[in-house]
Protein backbone atom coordinates (compact mmCIF):
# COMPACT_ATOMS: atom_id res chain seq x y z
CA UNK A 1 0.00 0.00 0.00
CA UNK A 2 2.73 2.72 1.14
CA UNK A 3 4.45 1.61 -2.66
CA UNK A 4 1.50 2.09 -4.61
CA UNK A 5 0.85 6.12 -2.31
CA UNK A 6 4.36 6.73 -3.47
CA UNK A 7 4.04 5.97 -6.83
CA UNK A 8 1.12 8.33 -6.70
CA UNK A 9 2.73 11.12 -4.99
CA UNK A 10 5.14 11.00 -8.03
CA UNK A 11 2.29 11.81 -10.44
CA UNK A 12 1.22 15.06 -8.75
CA UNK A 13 0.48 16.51 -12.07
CA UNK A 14 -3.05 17.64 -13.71
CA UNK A 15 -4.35 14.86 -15.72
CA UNK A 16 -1.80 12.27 -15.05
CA UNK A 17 -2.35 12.39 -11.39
CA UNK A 18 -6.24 11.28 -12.03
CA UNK A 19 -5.36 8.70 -14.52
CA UNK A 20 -2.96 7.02 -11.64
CA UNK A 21 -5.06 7.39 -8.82
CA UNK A 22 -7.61 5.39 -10.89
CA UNK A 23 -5.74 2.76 -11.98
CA UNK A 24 -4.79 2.22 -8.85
CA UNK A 25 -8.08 2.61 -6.93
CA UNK A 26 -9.44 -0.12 -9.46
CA UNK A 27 -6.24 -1.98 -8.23
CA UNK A 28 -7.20 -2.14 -4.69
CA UNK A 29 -10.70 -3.14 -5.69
CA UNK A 30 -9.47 -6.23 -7.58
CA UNK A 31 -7.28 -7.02 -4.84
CA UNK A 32 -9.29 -6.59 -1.81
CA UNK A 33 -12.84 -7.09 -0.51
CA UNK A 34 -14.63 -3.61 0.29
CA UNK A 35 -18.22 -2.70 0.22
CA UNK A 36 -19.19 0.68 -1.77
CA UNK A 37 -22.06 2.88 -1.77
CA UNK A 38 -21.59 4.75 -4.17
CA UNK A 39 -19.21 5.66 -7.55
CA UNK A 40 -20.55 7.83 -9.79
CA UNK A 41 -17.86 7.73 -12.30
CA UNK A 42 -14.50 5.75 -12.09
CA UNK A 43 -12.13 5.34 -15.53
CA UNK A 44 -9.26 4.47 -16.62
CA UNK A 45 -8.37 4.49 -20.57
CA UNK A 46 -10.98 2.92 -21.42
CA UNK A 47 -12.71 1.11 -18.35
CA UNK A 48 -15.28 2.60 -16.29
CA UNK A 49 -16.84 1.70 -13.24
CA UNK A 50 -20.63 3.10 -13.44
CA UNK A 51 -23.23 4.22 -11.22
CA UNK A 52 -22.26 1.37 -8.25
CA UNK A 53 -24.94 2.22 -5.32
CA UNK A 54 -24.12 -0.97 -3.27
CA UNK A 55 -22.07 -3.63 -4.66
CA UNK A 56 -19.49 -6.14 -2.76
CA UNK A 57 -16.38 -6.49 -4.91
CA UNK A 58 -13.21 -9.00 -3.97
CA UNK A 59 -11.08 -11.20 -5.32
CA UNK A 60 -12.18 -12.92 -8.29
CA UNK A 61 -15.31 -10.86 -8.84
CA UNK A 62 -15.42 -7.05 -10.38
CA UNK A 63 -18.72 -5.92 -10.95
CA UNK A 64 -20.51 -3.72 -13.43
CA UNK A 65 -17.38 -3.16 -15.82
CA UNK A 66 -18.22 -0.96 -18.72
CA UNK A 67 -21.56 -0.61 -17.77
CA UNK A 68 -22.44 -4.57 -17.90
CA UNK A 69 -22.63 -6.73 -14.91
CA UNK A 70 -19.95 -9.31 -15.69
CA UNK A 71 -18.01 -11.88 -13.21
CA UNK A 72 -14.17 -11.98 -14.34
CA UNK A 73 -12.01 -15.27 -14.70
CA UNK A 74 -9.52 -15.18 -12.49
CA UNK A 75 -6.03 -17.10 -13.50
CA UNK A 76 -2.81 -16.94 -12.09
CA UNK A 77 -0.08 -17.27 -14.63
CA UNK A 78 1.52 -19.76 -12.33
CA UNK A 79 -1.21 -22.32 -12.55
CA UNK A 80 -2.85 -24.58 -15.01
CA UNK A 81 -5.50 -22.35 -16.96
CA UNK A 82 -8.50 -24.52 -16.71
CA UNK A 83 -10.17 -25.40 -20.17
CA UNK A 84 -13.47 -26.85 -20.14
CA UNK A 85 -15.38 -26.10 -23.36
CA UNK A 86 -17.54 -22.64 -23.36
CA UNK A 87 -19.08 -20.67 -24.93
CA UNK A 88 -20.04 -17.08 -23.70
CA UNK A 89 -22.68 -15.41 -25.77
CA UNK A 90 -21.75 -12.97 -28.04
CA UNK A 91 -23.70 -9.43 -26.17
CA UNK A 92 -24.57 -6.39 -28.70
CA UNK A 93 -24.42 -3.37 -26.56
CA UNK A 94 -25.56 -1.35 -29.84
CA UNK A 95 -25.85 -1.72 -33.15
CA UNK A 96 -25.62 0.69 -35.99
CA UNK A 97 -26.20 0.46 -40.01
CA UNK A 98 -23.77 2.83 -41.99
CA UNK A 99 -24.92 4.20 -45.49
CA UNK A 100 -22.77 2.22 -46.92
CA UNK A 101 -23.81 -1.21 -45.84
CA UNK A 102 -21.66 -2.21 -43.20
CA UNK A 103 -23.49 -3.12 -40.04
CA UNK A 104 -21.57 -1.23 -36.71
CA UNK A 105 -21.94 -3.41 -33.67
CA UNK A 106 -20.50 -2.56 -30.15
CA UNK A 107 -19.91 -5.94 -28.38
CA UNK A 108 -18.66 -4.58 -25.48
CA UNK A 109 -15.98 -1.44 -24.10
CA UNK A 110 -12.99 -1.76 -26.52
CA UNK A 111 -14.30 -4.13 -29.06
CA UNK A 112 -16.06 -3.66 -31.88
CA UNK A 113 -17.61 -5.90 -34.94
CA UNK A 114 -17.74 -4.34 -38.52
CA UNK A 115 -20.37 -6.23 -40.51
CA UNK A 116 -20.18 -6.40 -44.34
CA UNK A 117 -23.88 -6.85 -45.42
CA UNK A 118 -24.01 -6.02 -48.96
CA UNK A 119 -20.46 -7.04 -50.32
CA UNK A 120 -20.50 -10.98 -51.57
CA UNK A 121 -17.37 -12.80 -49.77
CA UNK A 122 -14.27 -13.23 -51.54
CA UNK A 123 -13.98 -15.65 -54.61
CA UNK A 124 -10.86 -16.70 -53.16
CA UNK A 125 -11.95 -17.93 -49.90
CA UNK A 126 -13.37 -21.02 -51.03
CA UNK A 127 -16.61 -22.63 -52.25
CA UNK A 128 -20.08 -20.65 -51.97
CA UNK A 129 -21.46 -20.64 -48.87
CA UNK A 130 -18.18 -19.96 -46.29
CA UNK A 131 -18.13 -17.36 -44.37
CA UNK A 132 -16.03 -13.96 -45.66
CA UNK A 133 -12.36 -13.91 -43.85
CA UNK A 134 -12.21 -11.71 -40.41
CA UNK A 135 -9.72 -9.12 -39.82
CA UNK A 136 -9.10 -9.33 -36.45
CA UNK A 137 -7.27 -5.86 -36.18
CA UNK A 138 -5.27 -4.94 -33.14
CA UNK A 139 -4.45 -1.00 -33.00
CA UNK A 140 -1.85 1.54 -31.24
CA UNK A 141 -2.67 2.47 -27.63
CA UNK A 142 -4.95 5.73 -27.85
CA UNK A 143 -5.90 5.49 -31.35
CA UNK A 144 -9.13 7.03 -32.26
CA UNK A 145 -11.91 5.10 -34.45
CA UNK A 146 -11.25 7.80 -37.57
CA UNK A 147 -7.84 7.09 -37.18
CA UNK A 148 -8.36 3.14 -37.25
CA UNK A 149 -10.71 3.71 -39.82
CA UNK A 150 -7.94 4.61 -42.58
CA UNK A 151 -6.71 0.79 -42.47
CA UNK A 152 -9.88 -1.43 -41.59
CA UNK A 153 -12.06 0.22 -44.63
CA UNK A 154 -9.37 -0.83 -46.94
CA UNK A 155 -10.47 -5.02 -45.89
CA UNK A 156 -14.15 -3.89 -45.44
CA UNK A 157 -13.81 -2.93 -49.29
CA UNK A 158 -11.81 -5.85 -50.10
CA UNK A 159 -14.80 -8.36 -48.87
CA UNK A 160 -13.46 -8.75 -45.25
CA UNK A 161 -15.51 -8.63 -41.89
CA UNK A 162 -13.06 -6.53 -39.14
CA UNK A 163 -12.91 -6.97 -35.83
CA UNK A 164 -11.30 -4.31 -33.35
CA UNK A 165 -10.34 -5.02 -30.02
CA UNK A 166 -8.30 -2.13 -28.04
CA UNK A 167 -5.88 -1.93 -26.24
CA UNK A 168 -5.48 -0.02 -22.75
CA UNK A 169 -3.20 0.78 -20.55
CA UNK A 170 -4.65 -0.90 -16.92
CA UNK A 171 -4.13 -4.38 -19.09
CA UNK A 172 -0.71 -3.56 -19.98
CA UNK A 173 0.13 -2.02 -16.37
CA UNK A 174 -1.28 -5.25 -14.73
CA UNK A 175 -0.85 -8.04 -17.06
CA UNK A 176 -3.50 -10.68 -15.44
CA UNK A 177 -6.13 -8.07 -16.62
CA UNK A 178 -4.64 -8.23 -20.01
CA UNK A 179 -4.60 -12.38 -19.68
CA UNK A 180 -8.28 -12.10 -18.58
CA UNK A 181 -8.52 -9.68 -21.28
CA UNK A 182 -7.38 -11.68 -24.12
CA UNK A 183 -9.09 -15.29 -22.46
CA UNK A 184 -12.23 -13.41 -23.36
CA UNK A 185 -11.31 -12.67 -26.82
CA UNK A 186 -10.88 -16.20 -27.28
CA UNK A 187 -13.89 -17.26 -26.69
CA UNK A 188 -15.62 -14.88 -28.76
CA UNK A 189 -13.20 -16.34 -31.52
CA UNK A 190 -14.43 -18.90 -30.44
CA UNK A 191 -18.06 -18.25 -30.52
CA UNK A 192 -20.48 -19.35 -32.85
CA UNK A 193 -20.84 -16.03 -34.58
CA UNK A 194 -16.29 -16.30 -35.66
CA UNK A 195 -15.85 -19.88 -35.32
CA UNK A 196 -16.23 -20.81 -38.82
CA UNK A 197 -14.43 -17.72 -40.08
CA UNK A 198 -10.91 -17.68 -41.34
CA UNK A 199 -8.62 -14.84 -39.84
CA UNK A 200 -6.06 -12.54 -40.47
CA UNK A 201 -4.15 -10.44 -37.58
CA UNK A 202 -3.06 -6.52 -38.01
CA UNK A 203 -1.38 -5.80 -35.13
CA UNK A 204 0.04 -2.13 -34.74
CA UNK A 205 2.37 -1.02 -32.20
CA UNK A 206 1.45 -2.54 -28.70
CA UNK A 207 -1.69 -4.32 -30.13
CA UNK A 208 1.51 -6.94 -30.72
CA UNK A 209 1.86 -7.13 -27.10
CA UNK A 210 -1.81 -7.58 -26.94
CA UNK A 211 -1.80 -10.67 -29.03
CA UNK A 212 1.35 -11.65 -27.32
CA UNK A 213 -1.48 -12.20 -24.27
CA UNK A 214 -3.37 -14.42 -26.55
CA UNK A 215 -0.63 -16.40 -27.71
CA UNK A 216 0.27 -17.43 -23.93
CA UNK A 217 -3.12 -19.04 -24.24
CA UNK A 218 -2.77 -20.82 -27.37
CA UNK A 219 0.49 -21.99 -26.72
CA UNK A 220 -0.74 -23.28 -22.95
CA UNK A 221 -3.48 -25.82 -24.31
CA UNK A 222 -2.14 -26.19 -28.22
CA UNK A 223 -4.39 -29.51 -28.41
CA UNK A 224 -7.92 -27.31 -27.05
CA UNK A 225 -7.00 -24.32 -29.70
CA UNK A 226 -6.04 -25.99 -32.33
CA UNK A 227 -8.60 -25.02 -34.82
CA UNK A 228 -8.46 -21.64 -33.32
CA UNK A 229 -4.65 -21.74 -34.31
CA UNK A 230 -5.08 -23.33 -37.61
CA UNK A 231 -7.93 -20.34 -38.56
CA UNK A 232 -5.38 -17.80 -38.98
CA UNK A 233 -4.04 -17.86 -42.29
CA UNK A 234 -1.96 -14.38 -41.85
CA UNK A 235 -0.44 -12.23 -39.15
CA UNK A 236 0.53 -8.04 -39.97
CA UNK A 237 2.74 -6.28 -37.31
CA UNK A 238 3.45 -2.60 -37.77
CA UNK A 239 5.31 -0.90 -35.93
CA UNK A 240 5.90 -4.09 -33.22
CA UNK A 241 7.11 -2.54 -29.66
CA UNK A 242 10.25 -4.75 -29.16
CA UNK A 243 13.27 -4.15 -27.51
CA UNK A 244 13.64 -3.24 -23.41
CA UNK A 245 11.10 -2.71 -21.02
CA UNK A 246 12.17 1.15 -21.58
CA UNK A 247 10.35 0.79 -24.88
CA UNK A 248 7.50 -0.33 -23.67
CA UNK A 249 8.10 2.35 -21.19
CA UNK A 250 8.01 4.97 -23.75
CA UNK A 251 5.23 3.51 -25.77
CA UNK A 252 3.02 4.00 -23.20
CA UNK A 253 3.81 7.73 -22.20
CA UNK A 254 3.93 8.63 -25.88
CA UNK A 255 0.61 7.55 -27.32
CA UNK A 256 -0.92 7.91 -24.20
CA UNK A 257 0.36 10.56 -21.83
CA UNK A 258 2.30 12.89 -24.90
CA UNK A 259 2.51 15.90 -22.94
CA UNK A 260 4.06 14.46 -19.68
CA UNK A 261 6.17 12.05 -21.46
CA UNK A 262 9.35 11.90 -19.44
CA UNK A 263 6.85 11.53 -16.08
CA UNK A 264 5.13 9.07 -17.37
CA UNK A 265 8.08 7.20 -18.52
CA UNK A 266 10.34 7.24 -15.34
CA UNK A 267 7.07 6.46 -13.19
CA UNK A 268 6.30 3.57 -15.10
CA UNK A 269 9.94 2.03 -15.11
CA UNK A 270 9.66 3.15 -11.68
CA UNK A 271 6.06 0.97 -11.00
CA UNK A 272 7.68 -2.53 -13.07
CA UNK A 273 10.78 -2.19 -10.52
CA UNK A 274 8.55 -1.87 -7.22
CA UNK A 275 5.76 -4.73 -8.79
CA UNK A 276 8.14 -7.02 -10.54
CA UNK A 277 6.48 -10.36 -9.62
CA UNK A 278 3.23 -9.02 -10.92
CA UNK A 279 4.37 -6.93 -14.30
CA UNK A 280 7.82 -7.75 -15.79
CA UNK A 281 7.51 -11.38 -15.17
CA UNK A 282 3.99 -11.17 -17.01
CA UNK A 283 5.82 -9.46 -19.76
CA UNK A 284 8.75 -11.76 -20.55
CA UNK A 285 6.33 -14.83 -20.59
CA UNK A 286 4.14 -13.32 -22.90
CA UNK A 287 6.86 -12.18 -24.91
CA UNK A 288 8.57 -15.79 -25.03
CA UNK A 289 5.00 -16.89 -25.77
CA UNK A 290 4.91 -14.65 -28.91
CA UNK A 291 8.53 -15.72 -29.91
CA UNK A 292 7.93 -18.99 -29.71
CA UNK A 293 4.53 -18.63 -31.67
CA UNK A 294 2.16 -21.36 -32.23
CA UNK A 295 1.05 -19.81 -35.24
CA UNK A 296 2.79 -20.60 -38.31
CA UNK A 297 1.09 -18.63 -40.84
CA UNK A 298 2.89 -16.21 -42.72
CA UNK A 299 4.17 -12.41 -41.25
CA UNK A 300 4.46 -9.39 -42.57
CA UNK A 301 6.71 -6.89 -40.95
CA UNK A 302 6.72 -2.96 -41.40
CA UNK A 303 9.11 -0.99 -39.52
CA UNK A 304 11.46 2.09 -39.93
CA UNK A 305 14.82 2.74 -38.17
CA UNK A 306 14.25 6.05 -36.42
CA UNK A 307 11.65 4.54 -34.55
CA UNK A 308 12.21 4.78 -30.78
CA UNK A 309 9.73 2.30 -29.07
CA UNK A 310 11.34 -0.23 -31.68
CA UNK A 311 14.58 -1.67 -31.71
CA UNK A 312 15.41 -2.63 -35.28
CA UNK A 313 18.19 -5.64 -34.07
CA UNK A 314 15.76 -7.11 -31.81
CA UNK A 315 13.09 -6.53 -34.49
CA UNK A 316 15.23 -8.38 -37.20
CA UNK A 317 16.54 -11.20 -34.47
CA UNK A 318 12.82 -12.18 -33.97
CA UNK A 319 12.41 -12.24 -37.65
CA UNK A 320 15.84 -14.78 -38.99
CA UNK A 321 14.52 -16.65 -35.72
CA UNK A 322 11.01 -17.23 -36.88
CA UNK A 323 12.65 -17.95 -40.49
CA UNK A 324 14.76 -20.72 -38.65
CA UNK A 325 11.66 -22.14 -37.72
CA UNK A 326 10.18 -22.44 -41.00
CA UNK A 327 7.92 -19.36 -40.77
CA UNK A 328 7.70 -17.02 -43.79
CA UNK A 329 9.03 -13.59 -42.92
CA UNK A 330 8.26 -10.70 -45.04
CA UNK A 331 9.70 -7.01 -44.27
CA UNK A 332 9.52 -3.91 -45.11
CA UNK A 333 11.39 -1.28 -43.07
CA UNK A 334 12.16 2.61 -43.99
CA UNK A 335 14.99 4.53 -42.58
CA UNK A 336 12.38 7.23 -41.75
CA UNK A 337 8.83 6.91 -40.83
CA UNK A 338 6.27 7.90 -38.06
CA UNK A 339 5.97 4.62 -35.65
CA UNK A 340 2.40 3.50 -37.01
CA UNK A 341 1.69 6.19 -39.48
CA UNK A 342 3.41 4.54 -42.06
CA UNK A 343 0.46 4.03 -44.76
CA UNK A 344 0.20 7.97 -44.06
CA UNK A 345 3.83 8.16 -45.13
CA UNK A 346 4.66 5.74 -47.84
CA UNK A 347 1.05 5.29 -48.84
CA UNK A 348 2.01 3.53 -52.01
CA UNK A 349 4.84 1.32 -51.02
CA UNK A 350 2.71 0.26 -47.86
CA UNK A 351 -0.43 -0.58 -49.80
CA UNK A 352 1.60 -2.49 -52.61
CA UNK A 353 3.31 -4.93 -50.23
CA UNK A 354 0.09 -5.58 -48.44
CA UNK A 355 -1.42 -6.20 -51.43
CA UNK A 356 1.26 -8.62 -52.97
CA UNK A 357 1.19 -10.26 -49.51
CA UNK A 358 -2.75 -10.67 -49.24
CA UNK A 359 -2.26 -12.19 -53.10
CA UNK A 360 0.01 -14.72 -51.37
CA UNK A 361 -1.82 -15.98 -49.00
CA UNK A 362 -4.75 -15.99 -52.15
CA UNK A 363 -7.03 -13.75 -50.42
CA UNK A 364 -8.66 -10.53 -51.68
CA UNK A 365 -6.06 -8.15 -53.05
CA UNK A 366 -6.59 -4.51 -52.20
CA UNK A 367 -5.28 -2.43 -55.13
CA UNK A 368 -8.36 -2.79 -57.23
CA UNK A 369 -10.77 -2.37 -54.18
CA UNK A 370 -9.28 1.05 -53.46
């Protein structure tokens, strides 16, 4: 307790003082067993606690997340993750029909489904009757939905159904949230609504770190997600955050906390020293679960030197070492870009190896779709 007050007396400052004292007040109510009478309004990028008159929260149980009553797996990435077959149902908080026929649906805080309704699936993806391919798109930490926009329209045009699940920063500052986190986006893969679809991963920036999460799954109970595994037929990183913790470091206080960078930064390097056993040890299991991949579908790399929360000699280590493992390893890296802004930068060069890399894995090319 007297760690987590100092930590907080280090981020005295405007905005980034509330954002800590958050955080950490929805720490001590994961943690601990407390009655409350009433919260109006508690957030944290991205998850809110709303309008609690009376609820009992402890260990194991978190009530009323994002506005939907919802009890929370608890797993300890010490011990065996249990897997028994479910199946949670798929909940529509709203739904919303665009003019230009694709179907907006809000499954819950941080992911959302993009429905193709008039566009006929891809010839490419097999005989009449199966399902169009998902995009199962993983952005930057902060990004905004116009912003995301700019790369899932391109698949939406190109036949594909897109799936965007966020990234924030209390699952990255407390990686069993982010493992509870990603267990649920299994098993809406999972789901009847995606099981039958085939999928392709665009991850950008720390969205790699968030799949990282889901590969510690995968690669826990191979035989269980199998199929799951076997469904995706391509994984995109731009812009991966590799390197030291200090990148992740500055990932974090750049596309989150821009104007108190250096703060930020030296708090949170600051936070993984003091809660070691619950953060960096997270983070190097995860990352060994993502170097060590069960998926063996193809990657596509895109990268640029000056980029500081990416360190180009880990960046191309990863990549001979998935090559030595039989994995196909395509790259394309700039001496100068803008850490994932580069379609905004080398629009044409970004689009034509993404579309000579859909063509090889003989789905939908996006050069004629644009």
């Amino acid at each position: 307790m007297l760690k987590v007050t100092f930590l907080l007396a280090c981020c005295h400052d405007g905005l980034c003082y509330g954002l800590w004292r958050n955080w950490c007040t929805q720490l001590l109510l994961r943690t601990t067993a407390m009655r409350i009478r009433s919260v109006s309004s508690v957030s944290m990028c991205g998850i809110s606690i709303c309008s609690v008159s009376y609820s009992v929260f402890h260990r194991g149980l978190f009530r009323t997340i994002c506005g939907v009553s919802n009890s929370v797996l608890q797993r300890d990435l010490l011990t065996s993750v249990k897997t028994n077959d479910r199946r949670s149902p798929v909940v529509m908080l709203s739904t919303k029909v665009t003019p230009s026929g694709v179907t907006t649906q809000k499954i819950s805080k941080g992911i959302t489904f993009y429905v193709n309704e008039c566009m006929v699936p891809p010839a490419s993806t097999g005989p009449a009757g199966r399902p169009r391919p998902l995009l199962l798109m993983l952005p930057w930490l902060g990004s905004h939905t116009n912003a995301q926009a700019k790369y899932f329209e391109m698949y939406l045009r190109a036949g594909f159904d897109v799936l965007v699940v966020e990234s924030n920063v209390s699952t990255f500052l407390w990686p069993r949230w982010g493992l509870e986190y990603s267990l649920q986006l299994l098993d809406l893969l999972e789901s009847e609504r995606f099981s039958r679809q085939a999928l392709l991963i665009h991850a950008f920036s720390i969205g790699g770190y968030t799949f990282a999460q889901l590969l510690f799954h995968l690669s826990r109970d191979v035989e269980r997600y199998r199929g799951l595994t076997n469904r995706i037929q391509g994984q995109i990183y731009d812009s991966l955050v590799i390197g030291s913790l200090e990148h992740m470091a500055i990932g974090v206080s750049r596309n989150v906390f821009p104007r108190f960078e250096t703060l930020v930064r030296c708090t949170s390097l600051l936070y993984f020293q003091v809660f070691k056993r619950q953060t960096v040890d997270y983070f190097n299991t995860s990352i060994d679960a993502f170097r060590n991949t069960p998926v063996t579908a193809p990657a596509l790399f895109f990268s640029c030197d000056n980029d500081a929360l990416s360190d180009p000699e880990s960046l191309q280590e990863l990549q001979e070492y998935w090559r030595r493992r039989g994995i196909t390893v395509v790259s394309k890296r700039w001496a100068e870009s803008i850490h994932a802004g580069h379609l905004r930068v080398h629009p044409q060069e970004y689009l034509s190896f993404l579309d000579n890399y859909l063509c090889s894995l003989k789905m939908t090319p996006l050069k004629a779709k644009m």
